[in-house]
N, C-alpha and C. Protein backbone atom coordinates (compact mmCIF):
# COMPACT_ATOMS: atom_id res chain seq x y z
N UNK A 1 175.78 306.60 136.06
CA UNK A 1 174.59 306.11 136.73
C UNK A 1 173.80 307.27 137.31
N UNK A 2 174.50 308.53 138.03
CA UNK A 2 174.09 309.34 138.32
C UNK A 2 173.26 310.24 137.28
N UNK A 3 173.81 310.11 136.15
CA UNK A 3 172.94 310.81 134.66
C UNK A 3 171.60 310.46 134.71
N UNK A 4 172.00 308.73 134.51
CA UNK A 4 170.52 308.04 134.37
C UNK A 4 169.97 308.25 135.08
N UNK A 5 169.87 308.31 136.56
CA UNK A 5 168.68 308.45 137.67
C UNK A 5 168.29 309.91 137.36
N UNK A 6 168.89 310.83 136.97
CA UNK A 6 168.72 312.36 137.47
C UNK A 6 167.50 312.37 136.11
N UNK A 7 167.80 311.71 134.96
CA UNK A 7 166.83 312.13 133.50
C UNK A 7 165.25 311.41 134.16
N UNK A 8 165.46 310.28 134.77
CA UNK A 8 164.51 309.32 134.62
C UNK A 8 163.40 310.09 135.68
N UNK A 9 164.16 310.94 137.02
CA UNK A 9 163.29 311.41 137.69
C UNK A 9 162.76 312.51 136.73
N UNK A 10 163.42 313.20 136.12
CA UNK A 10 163.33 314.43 135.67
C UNK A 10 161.69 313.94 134.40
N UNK A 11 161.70 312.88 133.85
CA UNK A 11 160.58 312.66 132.92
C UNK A 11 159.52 312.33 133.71
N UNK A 12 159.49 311.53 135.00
CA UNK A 12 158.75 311.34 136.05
C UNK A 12 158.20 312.62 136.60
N UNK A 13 159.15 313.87 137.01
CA UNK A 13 158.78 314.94 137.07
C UNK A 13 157.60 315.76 136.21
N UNK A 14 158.26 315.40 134.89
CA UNK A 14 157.34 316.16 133.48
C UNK A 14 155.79 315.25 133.61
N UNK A 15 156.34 314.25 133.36
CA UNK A 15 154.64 313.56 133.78
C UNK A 15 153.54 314.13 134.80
N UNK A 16 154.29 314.29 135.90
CA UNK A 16 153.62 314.71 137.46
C UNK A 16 153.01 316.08 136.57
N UNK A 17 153.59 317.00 136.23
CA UNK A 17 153.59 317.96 136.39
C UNK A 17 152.50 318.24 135.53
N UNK A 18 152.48 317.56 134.06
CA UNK A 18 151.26 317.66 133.01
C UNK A 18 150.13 317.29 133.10
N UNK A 19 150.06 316.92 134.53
CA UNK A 19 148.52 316.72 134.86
C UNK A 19 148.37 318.17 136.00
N UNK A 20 148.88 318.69 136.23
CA UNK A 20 148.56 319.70 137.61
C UNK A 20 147.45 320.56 137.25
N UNK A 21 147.31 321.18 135.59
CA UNK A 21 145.82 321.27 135.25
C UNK A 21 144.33 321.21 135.90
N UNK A 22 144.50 319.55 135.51
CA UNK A 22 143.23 319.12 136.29
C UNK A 22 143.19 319.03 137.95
N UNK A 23 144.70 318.97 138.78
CA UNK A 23 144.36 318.88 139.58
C UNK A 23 144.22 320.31 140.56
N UNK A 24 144.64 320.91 140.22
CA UNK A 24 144.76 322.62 140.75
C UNK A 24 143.02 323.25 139.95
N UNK A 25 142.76 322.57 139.13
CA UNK A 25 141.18 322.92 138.82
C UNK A 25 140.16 322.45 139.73
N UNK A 26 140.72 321.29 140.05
CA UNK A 26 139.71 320.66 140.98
C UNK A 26 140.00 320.97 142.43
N UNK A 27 141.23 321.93 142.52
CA UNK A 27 141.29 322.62 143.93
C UNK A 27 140.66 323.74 143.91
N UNK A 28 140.12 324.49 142.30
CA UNK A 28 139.92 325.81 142.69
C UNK A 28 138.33 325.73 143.44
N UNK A 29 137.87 324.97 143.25
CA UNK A 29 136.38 324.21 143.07
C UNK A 29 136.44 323.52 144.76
N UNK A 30 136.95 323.38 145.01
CA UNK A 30 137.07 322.94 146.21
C UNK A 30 137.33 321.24 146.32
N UNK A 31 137.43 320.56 144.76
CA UNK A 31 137.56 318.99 145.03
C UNK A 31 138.81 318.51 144.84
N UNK A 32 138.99 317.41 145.34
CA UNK A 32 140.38 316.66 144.94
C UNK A 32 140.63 315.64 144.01
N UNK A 33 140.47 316.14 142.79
CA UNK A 33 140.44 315.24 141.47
C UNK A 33 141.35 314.12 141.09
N UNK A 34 141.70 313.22 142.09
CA UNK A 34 142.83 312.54 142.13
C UNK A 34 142.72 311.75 140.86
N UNK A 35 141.33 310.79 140.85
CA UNK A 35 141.29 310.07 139.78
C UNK A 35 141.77 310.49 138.00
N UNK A 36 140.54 312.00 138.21
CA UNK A 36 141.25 312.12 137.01
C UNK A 36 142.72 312.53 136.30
N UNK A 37 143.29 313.15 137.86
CA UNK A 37 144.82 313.44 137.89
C UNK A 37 145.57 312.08 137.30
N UNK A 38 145.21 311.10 138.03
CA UNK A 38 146.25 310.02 137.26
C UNK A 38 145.36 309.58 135.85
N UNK A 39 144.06 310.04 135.31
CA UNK A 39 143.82 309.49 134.13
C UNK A 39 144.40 310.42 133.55
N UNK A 40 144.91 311.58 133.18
CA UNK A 40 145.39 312.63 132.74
C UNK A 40 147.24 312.20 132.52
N UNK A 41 147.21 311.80 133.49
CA UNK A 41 148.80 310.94 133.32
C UNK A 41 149.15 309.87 132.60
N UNK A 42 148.12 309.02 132.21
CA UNK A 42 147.89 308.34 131.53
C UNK A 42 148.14 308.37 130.64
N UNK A 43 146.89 309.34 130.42
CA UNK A 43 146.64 309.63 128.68
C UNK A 43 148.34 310.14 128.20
N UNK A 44 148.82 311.04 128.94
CA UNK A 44 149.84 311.33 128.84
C UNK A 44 150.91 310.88 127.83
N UNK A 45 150.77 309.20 128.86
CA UNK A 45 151.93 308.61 128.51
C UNK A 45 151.51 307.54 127.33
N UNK A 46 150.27 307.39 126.84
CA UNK A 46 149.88 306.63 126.28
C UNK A 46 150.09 307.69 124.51
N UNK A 47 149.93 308.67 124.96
CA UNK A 47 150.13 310.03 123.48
C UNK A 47 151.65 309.83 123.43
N UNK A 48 152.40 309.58 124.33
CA UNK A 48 154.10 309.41 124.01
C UNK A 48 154.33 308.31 123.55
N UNK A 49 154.10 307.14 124.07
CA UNK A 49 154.59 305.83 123.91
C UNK A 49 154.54 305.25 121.72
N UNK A 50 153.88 305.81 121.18
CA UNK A 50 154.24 305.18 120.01
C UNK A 50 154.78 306.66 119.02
N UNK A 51 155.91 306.38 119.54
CA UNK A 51 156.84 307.67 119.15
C UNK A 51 156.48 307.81 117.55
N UNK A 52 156.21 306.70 116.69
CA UNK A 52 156.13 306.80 115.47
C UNK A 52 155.16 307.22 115.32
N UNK A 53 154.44 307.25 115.57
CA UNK A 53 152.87 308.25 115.14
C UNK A 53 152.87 309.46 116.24
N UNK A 54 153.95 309.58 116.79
CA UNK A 54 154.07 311.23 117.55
C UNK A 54 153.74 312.36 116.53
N UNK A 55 153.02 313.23 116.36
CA UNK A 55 153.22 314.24 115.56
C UNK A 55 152.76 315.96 116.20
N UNK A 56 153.27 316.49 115.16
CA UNK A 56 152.81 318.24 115.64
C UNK A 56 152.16 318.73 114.30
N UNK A 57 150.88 319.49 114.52
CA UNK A 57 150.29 320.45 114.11
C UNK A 57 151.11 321.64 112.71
N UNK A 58 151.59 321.36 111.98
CA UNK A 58 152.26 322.28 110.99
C UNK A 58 151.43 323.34 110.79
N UNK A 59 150.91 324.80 111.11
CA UNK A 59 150.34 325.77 110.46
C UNK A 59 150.55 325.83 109.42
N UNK A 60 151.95 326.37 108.84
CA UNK A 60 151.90 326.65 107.48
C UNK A 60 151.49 325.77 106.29
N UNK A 61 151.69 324.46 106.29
CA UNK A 61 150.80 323.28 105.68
C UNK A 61 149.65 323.27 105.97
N UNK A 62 148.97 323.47 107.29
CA UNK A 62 147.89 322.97 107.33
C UNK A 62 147.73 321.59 107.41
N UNK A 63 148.60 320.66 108.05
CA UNK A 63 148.06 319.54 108.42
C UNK A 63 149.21 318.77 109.30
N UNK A 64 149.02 317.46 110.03
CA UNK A 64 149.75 317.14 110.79
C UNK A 64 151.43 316.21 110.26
N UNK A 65 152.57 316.52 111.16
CA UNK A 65 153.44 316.11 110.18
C UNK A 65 153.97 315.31 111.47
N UNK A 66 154.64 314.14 111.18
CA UNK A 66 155.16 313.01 112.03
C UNK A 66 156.62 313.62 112.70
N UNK A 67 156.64 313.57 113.73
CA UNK A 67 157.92 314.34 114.28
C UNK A 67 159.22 313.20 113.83
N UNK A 68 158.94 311.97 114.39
CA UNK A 68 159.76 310.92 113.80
C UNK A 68 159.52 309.70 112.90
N UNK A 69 159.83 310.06 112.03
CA UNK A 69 158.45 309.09 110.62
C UNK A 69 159.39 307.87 110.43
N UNK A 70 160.75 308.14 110.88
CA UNK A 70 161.39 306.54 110.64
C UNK A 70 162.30 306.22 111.73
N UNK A 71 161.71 306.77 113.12
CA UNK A 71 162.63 306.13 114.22
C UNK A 71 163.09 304.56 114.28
N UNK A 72 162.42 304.07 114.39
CA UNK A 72 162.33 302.73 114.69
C UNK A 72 163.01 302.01 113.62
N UNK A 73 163.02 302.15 112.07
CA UNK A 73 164.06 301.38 111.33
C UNK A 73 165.31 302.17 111.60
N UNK A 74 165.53 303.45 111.53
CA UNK A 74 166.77 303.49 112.51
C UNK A 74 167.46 303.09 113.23
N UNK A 75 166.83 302.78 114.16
CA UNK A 75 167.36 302.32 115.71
C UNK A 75 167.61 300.57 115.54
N UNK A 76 166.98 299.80 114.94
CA UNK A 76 166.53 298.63 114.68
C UNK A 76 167.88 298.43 113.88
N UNK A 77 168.76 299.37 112.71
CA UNK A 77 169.78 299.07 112.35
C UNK A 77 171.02 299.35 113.23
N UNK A 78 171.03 300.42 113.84
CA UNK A 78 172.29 300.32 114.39
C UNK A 78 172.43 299.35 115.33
N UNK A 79 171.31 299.40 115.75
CA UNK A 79 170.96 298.03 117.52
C UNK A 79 171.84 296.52 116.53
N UNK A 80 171.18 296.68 115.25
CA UNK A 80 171.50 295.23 114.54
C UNK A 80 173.28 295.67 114.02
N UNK A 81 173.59 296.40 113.78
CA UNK A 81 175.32 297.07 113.64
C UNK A 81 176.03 296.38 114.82
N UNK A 82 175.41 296.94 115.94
CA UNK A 82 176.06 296.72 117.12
C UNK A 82 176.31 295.72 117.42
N UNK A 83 175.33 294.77 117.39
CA UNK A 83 175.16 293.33 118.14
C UNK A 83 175.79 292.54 117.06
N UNK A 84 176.03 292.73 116.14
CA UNK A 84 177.38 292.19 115.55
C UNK A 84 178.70 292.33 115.73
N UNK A 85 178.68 293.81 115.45
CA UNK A 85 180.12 293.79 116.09
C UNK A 85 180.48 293.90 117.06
N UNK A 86 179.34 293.67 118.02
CA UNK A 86 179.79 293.17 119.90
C UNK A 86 180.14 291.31 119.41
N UNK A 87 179.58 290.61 118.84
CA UNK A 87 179.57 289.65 118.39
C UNK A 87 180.68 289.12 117.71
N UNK A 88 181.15 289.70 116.73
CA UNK A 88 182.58 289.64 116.04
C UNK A 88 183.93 289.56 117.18
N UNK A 89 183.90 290.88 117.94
CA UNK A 89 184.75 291.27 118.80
C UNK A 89 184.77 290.25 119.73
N UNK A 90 183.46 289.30 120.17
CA UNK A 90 184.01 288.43 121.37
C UNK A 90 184.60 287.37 120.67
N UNK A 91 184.02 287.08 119.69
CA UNK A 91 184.61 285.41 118.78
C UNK A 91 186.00 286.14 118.66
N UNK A 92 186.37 286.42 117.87
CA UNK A 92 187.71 287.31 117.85
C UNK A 92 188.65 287.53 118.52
N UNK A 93 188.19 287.81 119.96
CA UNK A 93 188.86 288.12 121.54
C UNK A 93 189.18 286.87 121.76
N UNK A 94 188.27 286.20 121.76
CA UNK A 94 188.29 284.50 122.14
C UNK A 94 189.42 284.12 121.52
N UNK A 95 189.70 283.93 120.48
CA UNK A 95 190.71 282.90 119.29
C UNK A 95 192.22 283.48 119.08
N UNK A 96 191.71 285.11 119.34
CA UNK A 96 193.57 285.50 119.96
C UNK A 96 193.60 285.40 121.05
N UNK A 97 193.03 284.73 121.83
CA UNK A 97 193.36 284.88 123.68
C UNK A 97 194.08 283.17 123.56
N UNK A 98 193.47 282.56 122.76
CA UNK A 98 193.68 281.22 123.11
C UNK A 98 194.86 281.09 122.09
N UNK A 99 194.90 281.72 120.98
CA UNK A 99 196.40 281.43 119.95
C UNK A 99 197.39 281.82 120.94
N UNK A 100 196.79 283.19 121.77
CA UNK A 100 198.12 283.49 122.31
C UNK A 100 198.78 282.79 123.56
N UNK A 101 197.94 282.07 123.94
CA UNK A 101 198.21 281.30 125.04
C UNK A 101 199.57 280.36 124.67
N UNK A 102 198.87 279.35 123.48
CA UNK A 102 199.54 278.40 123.04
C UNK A 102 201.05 278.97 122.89
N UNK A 103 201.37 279.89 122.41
CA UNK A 103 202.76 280.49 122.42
C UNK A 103 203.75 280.78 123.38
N UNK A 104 205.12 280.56 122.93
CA UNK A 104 206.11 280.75 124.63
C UNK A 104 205.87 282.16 124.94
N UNK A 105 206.15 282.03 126.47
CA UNK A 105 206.32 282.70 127.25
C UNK A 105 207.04 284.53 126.53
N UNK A 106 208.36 284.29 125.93
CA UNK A 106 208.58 285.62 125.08
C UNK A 106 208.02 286.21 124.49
N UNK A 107 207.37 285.22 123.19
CA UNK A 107 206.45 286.00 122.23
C UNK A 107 204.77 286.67 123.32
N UNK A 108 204.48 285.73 124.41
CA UNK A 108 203.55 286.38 124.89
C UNK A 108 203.81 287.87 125.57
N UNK A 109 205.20 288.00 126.26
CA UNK A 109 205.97 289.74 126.53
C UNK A 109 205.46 290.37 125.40
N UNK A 110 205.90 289.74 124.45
CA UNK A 110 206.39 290.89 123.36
C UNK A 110 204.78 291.43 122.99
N UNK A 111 204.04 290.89 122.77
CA UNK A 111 202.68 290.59 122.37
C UNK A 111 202.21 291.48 123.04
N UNK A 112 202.21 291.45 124.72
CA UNK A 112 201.65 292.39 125.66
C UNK A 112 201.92 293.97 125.65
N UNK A 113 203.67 293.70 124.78
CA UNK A 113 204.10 295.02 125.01
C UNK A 113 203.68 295.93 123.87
N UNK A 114 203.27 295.33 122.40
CA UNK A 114 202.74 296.00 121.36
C UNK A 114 201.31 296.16 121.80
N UNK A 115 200.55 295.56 122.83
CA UNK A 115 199.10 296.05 122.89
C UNK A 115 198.84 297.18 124.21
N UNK A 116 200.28 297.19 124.64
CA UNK A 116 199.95 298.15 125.49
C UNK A 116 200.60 299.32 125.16
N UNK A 117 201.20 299.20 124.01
CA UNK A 117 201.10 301.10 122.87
C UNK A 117 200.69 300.60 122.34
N UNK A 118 199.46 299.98 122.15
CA UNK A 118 197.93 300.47 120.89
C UNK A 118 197.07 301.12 121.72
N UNK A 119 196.92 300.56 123.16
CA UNK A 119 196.00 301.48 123.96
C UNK A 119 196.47 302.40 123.98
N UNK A 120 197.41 303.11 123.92
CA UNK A 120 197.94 304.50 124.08
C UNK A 120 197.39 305.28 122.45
N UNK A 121 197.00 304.74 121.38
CA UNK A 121 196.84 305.32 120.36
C UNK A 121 195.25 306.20 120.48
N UNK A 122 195.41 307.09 120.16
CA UNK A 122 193.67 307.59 120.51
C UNK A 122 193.17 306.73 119.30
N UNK A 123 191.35 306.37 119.80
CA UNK A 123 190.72 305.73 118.73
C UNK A 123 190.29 306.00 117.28
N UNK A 124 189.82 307.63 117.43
CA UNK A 124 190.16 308.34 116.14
C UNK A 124 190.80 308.14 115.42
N UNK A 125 192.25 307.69 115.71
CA UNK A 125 193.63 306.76 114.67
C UNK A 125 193.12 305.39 114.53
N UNK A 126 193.00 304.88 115.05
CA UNK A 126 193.00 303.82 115.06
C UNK A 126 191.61 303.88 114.03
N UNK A 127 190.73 304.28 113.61
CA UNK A 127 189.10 304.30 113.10
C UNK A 127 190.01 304.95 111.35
N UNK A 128 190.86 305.77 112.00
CA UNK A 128 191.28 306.21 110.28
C UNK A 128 192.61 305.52 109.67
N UNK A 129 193.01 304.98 110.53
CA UNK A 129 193.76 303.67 110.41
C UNK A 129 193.03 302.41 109.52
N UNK A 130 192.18 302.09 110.37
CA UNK A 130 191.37 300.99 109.66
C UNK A 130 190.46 301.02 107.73
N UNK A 131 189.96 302.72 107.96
CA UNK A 131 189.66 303.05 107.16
C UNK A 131 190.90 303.22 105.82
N UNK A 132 191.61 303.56 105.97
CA UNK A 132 193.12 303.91 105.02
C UNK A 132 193.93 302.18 104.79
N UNK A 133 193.44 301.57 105.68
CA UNK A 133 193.84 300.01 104.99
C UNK A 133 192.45 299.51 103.75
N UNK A 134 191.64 299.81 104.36
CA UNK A 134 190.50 299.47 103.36
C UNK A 134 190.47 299.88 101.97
N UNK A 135 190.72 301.25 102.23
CA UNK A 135 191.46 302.16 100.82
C UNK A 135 192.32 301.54 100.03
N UNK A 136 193.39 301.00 100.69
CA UNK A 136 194.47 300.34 100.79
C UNK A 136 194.49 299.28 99.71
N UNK A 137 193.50 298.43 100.30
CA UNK A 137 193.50 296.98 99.72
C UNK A 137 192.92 297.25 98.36
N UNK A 138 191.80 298.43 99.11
CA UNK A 138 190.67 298.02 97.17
C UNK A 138 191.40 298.83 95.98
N UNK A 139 192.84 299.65 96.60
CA UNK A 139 193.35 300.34 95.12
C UNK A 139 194.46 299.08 94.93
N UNK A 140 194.79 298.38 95.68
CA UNK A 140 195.75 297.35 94.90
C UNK A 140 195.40 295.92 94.78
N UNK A 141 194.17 295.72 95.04
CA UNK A 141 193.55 294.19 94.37
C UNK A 141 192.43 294.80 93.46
N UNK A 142 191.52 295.73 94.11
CA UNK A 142 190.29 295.75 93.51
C UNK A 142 189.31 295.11 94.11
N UNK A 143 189.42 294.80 95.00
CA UNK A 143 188.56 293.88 96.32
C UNK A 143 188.01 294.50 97.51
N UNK A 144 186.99 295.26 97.22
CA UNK A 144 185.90 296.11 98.46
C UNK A 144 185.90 295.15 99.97
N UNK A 145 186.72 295.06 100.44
CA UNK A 145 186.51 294.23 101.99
C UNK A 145 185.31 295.08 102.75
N UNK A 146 185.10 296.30 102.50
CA UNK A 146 183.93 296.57 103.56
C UNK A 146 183.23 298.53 103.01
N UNK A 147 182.57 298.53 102.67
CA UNK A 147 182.00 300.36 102.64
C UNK A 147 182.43 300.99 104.19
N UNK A 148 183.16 301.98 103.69
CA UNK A 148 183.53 303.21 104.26
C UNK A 148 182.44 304.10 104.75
N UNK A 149 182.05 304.08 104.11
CA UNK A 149 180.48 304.84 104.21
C UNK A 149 179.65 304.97 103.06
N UNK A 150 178.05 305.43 103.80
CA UNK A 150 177.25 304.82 102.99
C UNK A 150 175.87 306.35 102.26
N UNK A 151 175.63 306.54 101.31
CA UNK A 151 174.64 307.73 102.10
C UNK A 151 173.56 307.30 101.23
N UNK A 152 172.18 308.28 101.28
CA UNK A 152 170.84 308.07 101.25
C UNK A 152 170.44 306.70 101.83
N UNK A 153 169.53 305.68 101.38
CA UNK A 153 169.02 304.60 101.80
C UNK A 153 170.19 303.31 101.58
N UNK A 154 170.90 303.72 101.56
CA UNK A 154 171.81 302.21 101.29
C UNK A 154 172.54 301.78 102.88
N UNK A 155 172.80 300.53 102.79
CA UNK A 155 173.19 299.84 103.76
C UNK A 155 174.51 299.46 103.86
N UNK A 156 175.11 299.78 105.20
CA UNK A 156 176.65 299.78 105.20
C UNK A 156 177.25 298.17 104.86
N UNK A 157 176.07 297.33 105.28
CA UNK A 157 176.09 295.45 105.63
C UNK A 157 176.45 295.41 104.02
């Protein structure tokens, strides 16, 4: 939490600061350019806000090149990655919480005691674990349960 507050002032800072221009001009002059100080802040934030048409000046081309030309379908997939498998994981959580209920009292020990050495496994294993069953399955059925990974434009879904 402490991260977050310290960045958020810190861009608040950069803002303040990219107008001091106009306003230290309008001190040399003797005026206090407040107005245009905050239109200057403005503009500011209005040149940031559509990150996708952010761009810089290329000299050696000679013309302007998009700093991030495909943020947004980026972000738009993993956001959509995520919220599935935040999604999966609760249905999931749910239906072994309640199988395990239904079960005696022993098998629920025993149950507790195998999940409390899996937390002890670092996740890294556990991620190449998962991956090496996948391997697993598709060299002895022939049945892709899920891409491992994916590259150029293709989709992991």
């Amino acid at each position: 939490m402490k991260v977050i507050v310290k960045f958020v002032f810190s861009i608040i800072g950069i803002l303040l600061i990219s107008g001091f221009p106009i306003l230290m001009g309008g001190l040399m002059v003797g005026e206090l350019r407040l107005i245009e100080y905050v239109r200057s802040i403005q503009d500011a934030l209005r040149s940031l806000w559509p990150l996708q048409q952010l761009s810089v000046e290329n000299y050696k081309i000679g013309r302007e090149v998009p700093v991030f030309p495909q943020i947004f379908e980026y972000i738009s997939y993993s956001l959509e990655i995520l919220f599935l498998a935040l999604a999966v994981a609760v249905v999931l959580a749910i239906f072994c919480t309640i199988l395990t209920m239904l079960l005696p009292e022993r098998v629920r020990d025993r149950i507790k005691v195998a999940l409390y050495f899996l937390e002890s496994v670092p996740d890294l294993l556990v991620i190449m674990l998962a991956q090496l069953t996948v391997i697993f399955i598709f060299d002895k059925s022939g049945v892709l349960i899920s891409k491992i990974a994916v590259i150029g434009g293709e989709r992991i879904y």
